[in-house]
C-alpha atoms as a PDB file:
ATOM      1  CA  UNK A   1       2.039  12.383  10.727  1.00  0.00           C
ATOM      2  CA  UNK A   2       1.054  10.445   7.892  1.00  0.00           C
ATOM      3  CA  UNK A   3       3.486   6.496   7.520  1.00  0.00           C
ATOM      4  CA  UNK A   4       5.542   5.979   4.385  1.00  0.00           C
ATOM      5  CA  UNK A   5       5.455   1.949   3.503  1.00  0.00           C
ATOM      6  CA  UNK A   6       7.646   1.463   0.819  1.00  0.00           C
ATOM      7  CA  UNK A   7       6.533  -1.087  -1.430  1.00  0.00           C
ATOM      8  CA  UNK A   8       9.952  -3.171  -3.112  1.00  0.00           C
ATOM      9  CA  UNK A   9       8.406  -4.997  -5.739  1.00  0.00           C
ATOM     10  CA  UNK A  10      10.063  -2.826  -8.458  1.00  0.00           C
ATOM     11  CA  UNK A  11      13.329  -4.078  -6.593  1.00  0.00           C
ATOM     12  CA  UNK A  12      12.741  -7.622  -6.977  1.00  0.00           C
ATOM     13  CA  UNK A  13      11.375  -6.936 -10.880  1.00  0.00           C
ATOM     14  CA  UNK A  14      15.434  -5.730 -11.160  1.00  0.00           C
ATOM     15  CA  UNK A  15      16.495  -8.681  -9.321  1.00  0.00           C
ATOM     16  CA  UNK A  16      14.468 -11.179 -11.343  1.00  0.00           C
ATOM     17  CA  UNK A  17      15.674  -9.950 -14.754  1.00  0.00           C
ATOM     18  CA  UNK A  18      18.901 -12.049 -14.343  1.00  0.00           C
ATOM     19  CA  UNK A  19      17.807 -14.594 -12.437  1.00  0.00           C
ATOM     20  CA  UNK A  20      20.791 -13.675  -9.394  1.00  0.00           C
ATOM     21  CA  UNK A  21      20.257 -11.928  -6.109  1.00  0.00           C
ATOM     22  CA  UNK A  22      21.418  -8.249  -7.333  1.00  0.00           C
ATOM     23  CA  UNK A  23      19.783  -5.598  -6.241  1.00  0.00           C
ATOM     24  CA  UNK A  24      19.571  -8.074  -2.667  1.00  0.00           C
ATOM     25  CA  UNK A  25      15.946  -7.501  -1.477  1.00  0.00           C
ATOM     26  CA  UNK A  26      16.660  -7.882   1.935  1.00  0.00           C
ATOM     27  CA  UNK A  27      19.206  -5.764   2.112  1.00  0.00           C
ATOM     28  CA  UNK A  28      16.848  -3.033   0.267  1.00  0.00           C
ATOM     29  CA  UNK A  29      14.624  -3.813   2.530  1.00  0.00           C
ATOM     30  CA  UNK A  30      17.101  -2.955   5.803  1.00  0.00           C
ATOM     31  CA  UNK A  31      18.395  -0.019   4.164  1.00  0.00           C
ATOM     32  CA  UNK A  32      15.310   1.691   3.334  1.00  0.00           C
ATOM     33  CA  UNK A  33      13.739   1.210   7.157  1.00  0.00           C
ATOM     34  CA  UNK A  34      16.880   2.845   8.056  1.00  0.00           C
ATOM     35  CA  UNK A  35      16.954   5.526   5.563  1.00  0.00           C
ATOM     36  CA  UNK A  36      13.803   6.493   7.888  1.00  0.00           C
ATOM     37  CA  UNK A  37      11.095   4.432   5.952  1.00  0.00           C
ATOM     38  CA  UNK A  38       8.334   3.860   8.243  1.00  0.00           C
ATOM     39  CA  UNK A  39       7.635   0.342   6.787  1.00  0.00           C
ATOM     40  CA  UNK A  40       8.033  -2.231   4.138  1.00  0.00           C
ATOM     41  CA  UNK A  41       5.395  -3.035   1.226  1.00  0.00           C
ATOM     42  CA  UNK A  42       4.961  -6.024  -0.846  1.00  0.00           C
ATOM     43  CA  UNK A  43       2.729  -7.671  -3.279  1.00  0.00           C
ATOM     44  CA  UNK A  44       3.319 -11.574  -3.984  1.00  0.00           C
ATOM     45  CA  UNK A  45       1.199 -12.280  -6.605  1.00  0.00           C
ATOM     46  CA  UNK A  46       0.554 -16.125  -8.293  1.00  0.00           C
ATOM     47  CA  UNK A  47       3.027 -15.881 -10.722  1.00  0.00           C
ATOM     48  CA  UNK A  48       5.652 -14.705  -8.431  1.00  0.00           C
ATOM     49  CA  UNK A  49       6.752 -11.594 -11.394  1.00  0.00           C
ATOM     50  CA  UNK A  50       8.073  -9.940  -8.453  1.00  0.00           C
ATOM     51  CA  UNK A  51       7.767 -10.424  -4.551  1.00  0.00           C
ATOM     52  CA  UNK A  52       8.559 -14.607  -4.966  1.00  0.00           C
ATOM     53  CA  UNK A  53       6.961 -16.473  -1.445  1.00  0.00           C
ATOM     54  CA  UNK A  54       9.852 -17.307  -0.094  1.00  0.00           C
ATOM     55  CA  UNK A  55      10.866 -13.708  -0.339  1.00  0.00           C
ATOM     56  CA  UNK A  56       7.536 -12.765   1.850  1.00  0.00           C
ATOM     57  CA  UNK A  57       9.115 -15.174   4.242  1.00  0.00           C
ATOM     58  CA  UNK A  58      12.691 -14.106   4.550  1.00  0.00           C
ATOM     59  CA  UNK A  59      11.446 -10.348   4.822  1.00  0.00           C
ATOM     60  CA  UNK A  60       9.163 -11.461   7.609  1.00  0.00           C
ATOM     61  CA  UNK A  61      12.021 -13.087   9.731  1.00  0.00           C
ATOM     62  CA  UNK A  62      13.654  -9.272   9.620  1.00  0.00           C
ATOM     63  CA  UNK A  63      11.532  -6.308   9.175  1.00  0.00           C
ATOM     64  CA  UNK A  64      11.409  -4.675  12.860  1.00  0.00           C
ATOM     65  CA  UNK A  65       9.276  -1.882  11.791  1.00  0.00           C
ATOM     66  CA  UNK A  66       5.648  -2.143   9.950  1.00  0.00           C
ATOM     67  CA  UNK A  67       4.759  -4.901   7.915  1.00  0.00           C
ATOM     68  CA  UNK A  68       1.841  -5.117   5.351  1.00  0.00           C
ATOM     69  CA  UNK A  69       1.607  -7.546   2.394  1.00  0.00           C
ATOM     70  CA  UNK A  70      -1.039  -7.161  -0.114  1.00  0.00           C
ATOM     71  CA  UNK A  71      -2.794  -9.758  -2.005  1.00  0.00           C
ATOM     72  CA  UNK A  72      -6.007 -11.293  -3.148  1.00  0.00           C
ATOM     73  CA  UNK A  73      -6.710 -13.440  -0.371  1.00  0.00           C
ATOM     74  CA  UNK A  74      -6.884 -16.929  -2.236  1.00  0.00           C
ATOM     75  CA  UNK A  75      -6.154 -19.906  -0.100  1.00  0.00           C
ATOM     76  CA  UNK A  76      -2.116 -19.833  -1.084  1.00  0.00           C
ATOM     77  CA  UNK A  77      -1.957 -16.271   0.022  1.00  0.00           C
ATOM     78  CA  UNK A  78      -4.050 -17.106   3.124  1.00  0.00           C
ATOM     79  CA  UNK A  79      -1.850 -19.598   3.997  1.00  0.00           C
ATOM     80  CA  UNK A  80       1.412 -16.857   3.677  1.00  0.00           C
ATOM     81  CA  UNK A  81      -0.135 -14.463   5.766  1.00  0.00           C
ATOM     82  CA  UNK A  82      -0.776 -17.103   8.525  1.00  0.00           C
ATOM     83  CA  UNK A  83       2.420 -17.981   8.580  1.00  0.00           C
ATOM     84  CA  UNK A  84       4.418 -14.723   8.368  1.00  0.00           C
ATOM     85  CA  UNK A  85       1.426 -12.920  10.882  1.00  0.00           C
ATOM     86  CA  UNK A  86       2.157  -9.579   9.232  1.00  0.00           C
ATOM     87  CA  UNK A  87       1.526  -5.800  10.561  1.00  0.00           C
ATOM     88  CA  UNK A  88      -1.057  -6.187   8.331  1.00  0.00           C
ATOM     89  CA  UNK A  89      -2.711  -7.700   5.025  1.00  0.00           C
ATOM     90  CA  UNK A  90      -4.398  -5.190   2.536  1.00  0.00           C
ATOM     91  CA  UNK A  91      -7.229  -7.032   0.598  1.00  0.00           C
ATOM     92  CA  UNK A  92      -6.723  -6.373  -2.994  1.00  0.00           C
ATOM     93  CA  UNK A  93      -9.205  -7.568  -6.192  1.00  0.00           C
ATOM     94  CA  UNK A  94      -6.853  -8.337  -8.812  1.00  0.00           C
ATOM     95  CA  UNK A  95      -6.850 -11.277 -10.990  1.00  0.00           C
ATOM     96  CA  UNK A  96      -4.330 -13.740 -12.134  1.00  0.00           C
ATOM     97  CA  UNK A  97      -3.712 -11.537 -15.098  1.00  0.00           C
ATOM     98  CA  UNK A  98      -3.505  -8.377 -13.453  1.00  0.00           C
ATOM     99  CA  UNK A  99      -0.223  -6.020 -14.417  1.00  0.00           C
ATOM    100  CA  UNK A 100      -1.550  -4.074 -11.520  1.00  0.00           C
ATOM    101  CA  UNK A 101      -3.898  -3.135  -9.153  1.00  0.00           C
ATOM    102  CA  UNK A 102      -6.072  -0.878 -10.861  1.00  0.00           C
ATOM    103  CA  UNK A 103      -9.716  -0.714  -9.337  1.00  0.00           C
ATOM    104  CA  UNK A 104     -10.797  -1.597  -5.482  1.00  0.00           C
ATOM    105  CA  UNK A 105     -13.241  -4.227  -3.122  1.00  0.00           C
ATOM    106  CA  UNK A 106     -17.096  -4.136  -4.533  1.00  0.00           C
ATOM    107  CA  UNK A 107     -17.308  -4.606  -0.684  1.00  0.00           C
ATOM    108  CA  UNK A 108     -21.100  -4.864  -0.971  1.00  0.00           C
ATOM    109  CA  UNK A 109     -21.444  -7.969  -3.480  1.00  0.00           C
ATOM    110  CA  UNK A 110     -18.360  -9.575  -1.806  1.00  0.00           C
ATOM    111  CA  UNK A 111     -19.328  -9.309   1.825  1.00  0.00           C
ATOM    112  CA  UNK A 112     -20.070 -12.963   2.671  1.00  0.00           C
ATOM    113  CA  UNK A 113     -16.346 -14.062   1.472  1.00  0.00           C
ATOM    114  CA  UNK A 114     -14.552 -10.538   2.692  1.00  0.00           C
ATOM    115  CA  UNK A 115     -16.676 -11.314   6.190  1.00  0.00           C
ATOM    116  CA  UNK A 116     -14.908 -14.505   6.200  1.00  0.00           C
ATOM    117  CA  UNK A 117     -11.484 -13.401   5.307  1.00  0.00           C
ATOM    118  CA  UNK A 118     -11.079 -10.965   8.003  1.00  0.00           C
ATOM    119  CA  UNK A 119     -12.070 -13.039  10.581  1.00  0.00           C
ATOM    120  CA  UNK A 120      -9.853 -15.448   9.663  1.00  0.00           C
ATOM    121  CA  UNK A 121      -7.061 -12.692   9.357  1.00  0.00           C
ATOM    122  CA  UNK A 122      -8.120 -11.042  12.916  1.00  0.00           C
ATOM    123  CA  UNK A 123      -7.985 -14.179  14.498  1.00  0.00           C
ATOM    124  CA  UNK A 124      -3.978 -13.920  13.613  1.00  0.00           C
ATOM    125  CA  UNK A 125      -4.385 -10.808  14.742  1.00  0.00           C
ATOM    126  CA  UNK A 126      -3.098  -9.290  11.733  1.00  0.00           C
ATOM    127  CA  UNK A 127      -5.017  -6.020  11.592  1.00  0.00           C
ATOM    128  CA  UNK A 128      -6.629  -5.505   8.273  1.00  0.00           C
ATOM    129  CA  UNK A 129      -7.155  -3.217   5.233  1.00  0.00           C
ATOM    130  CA  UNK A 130      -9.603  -3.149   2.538  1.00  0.00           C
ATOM    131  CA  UNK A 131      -8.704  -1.550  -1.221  1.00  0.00           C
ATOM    132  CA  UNK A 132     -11.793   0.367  -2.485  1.00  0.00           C
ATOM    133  CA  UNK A 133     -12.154   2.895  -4.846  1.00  0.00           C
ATOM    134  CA  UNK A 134     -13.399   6.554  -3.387  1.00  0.00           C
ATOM    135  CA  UNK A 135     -16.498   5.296  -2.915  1.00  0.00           C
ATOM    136  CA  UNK A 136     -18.901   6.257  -0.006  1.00  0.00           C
ATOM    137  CA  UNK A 137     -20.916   3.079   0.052  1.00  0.00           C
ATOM    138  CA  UNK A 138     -17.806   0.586  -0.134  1.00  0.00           C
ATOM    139  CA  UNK A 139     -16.555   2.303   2.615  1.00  0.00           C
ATOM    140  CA  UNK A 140     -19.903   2.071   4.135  1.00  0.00           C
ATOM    141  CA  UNK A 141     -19.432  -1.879   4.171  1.00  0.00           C
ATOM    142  CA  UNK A 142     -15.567  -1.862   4.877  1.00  0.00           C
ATOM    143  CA  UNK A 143     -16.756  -0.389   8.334  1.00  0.00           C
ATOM    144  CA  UNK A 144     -19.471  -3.319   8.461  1.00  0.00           C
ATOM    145  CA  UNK A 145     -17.097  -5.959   7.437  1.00  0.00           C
ATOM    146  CA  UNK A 146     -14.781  -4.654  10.775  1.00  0.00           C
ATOM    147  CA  UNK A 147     -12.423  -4.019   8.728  1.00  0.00           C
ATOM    148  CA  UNK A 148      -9.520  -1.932  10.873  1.00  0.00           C
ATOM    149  CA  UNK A 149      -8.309   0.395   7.729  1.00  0.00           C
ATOM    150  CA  UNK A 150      -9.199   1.133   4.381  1.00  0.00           C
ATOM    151  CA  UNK A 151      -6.727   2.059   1.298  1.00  0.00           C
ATOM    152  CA  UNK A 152      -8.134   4.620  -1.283  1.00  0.00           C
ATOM    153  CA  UNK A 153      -7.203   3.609  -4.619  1.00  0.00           C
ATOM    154  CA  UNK A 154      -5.147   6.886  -5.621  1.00  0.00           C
ATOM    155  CA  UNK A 155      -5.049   6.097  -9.722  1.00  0.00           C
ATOM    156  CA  UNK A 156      -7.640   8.085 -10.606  1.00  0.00           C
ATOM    157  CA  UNK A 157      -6.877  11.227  -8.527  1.00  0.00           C
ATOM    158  CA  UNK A 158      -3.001  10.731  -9.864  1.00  0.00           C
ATOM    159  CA  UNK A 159      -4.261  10.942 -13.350  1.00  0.00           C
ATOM    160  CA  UNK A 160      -6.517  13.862 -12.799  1.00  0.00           C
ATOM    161  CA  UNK A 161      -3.922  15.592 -10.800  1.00  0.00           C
ATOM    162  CA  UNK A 162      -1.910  17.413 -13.469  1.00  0.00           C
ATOM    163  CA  UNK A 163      -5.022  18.899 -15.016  1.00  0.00           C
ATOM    164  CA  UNK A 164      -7.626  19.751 -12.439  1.00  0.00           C
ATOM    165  CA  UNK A 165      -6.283  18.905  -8.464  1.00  0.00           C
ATOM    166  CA  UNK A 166      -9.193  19.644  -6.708  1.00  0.00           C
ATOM    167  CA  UNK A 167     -11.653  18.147  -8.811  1.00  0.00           C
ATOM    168  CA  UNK A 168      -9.173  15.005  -8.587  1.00  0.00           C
ATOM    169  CA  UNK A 169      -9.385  15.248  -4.524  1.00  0.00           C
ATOM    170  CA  UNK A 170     -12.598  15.905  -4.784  1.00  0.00           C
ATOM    171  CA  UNK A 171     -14.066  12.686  -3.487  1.00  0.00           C
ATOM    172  CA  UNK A 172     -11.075  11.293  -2.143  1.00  0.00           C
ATOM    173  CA  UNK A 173     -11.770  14.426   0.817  1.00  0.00           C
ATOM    174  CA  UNK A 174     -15.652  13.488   0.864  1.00  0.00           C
ATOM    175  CA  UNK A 175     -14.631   9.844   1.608  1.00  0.00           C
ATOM    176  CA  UNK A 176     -11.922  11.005   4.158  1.00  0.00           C
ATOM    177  CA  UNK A 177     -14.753  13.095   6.202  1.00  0.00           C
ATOM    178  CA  UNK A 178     -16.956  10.110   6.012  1.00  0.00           C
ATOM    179  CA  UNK A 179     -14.173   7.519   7.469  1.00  0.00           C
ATOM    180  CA  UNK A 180     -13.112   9.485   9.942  1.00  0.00           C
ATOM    181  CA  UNK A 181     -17.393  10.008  10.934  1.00  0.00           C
ATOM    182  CA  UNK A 182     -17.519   6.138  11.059  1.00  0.00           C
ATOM    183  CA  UNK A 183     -14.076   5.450  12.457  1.00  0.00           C
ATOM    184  CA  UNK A 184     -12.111   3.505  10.341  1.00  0.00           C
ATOM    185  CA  UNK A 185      -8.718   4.260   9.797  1.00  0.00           C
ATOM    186  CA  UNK A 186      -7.405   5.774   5.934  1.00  0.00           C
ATOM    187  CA  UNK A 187      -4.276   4.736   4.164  1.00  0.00           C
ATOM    188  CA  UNK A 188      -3.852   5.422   0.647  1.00  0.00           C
ATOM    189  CA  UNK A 189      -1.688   4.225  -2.830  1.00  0.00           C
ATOM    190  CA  UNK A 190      -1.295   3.622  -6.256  1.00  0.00           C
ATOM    191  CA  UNK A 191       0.612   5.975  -8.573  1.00  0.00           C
ATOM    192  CA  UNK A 192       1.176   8.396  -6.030  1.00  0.00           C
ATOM    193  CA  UNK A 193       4.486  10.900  -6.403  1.00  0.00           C
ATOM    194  CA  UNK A 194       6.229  13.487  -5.334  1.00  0.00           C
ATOM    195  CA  UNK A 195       4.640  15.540  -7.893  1.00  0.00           C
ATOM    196  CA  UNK A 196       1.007  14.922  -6.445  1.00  0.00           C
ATOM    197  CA  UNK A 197       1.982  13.809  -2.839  1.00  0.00           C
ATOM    198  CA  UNK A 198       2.068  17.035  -0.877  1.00  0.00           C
ATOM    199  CA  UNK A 199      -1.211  18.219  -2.409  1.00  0.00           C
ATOM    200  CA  UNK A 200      -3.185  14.821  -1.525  1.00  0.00           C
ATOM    201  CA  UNK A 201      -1.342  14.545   1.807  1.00  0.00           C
ATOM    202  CA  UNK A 202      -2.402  18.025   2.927  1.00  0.00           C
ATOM    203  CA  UNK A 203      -5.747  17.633   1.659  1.00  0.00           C
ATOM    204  CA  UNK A 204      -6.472  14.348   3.662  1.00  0.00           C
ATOM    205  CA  UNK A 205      -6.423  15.507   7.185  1.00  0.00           C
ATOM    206  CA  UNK A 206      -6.859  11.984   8.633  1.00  0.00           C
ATOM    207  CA  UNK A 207      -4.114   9.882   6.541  1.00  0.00           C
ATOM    208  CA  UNK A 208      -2.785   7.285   8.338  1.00  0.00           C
ATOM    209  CA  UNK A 209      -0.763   5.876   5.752  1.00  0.00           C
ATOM    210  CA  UNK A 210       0.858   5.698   2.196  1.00  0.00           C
ATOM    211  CA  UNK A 211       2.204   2.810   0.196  1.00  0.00           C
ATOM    212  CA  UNK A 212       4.384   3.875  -2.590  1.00  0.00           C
ATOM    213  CA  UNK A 213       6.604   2.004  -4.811  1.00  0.00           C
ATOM    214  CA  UNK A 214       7.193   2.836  -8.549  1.00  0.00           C
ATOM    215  CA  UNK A 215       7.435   6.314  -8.839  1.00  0.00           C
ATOM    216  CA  UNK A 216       9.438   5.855  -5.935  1.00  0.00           C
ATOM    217  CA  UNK A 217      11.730   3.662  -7.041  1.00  0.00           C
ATOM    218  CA  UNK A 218      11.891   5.263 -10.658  1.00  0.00           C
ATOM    219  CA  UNK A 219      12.681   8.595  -8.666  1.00  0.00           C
ATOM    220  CA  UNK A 220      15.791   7.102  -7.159  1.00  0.00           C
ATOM    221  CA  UNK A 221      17.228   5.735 -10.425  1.00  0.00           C
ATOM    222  CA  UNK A 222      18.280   9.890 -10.512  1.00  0.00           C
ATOM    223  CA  UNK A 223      18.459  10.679  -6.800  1.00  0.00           C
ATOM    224  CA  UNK A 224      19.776   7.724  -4.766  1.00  0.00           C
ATOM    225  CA  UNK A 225      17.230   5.519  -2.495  1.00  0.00           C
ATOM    226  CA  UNK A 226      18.264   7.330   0.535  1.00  0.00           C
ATOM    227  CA  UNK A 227      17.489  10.832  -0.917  1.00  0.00           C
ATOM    228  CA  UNK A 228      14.365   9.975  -2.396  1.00  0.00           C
ATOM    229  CA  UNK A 229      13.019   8.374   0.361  1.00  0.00           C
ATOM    230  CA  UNK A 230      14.098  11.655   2.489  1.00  0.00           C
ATOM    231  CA  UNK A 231      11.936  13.719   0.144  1.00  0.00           C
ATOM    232  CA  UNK A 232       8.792  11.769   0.349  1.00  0.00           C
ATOM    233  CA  UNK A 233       9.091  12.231   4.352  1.00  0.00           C
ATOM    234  CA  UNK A 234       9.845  15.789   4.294  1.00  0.00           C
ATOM    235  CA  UNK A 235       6.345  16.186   2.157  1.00  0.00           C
ATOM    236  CA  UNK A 236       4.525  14.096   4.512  1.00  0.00           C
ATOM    237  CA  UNK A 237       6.186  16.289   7.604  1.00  0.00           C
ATOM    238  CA  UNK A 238       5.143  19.323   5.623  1.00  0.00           C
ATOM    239  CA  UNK A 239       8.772  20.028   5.354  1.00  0.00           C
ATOM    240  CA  UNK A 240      10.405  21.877   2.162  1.00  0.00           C
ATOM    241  CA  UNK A 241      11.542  18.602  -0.390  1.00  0.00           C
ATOM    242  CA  UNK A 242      15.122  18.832  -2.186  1.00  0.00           C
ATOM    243  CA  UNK A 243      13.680  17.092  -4.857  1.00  0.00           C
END
């Protein structure tokens, strides 16, 4: 059975509008691991848009279920993850500037500072995923990096989706096949729905996990957080959704 993470920085974008504590993001947080979520997402970036530090913290003193905070790992996010010793950190390329993560690890060119990074990360042992694009040879190097997990950028293939599925799965099945010949594990996220879920989910034999956040969020402005979140585990049981 393939994880659900739920990624809340949509609920601390709400939360940061006025400048209070409403929606509460650690309340969120509780309710959605009990509303069945498998885990908790979140992406703290420099600017602290979203996910602020101190929120990383606070979540890390109560999530009892999985874990995994994404970042680029620059020395103040290094430091975080140290602290907080996480399910697990997912490696992410994104610049200062960055709205959001829209492109994965050149895991070739960067090996000498990735290499370093995930020792330093294993040595907490935080176990560790890599964000790369569907791309045989950055997978190639995830696996020589000892990285524990990669996560397939899922943009692309979301985008695609409506017009032409399995051209849009395409490679994310060749890259699949190949991670499962070299043995590292396969999560998988960005812009994924319940509209293109099911169809990626079913395709991807060996998906470990999924990280989803806006769509999800967005669905439950209509549905309720607990409903929504029902749906997206119903489609990754291969149950019928309500939605």
């Amino acid at each position: 059975m393939t994880k659900l993470s739920v990624n809340i920085n949509k609920i601390a974008t709400l939360r940061n509008a006025r400048g209070e504590n409403l929606p509460d993001l650690l309340n969120s947080a509780i309710d959605i691991i009990n509303f069945g979520a498998d885990g908790i997402t979140i992406h703290p970036r420099p600017d602290e848009r979203h996910i602020k530090y101190s929120d990383a913290i606070d979540l890390g003193k109560i999530i009892t279920k999985e874990f995994n905070i994404e970042g680029n790992p620059n020395e103040k996010f290094m430091k975080l993850v140290s602290d907080i010793k996480p399910t697990q950190v997912t490696l992410v390329p994104d610049s200062i500037d960055t709205l959001t993560s829209n492109s994965g690890w050149n895991t070739k060119d960067n090996f000498p500072f990735l290499k370093d990074v995930i020792n330093e990360l294993k040595s907490y042992s935080i176990r560790v995923s890599i964000f790369v694009d569907p791309n045989i040879e950055m997978i190639e190097y995830a696996k020589k990096l000892s990285a524990d997990r990669i996560e397939l950028f899922t943009g692309n293939y979301a985008k695609q989706y409506a017009n032409d599925k399995e051209n849009a799965i395409s490679k994310y099945v060749e890259c699949s096949h190949y991670a499962k010949k070299i043995g590292i594990g396969l999560n998988a996220g960005h812009d994924l729905s319940q509209e293109n879920l099911k169809y990626f989910n079913d395709s991807i034999k060996n998906l470990l996990e999924v990280s989803i956040g806006h769509a999800l969020i967005c669905e439950s402005i209509y549905n309720g957080l607990e409903k929504t979140i029902k749906s997206y585990l119903d489609i990754l049981n291969n149950e019928n959704s309500s939605f």
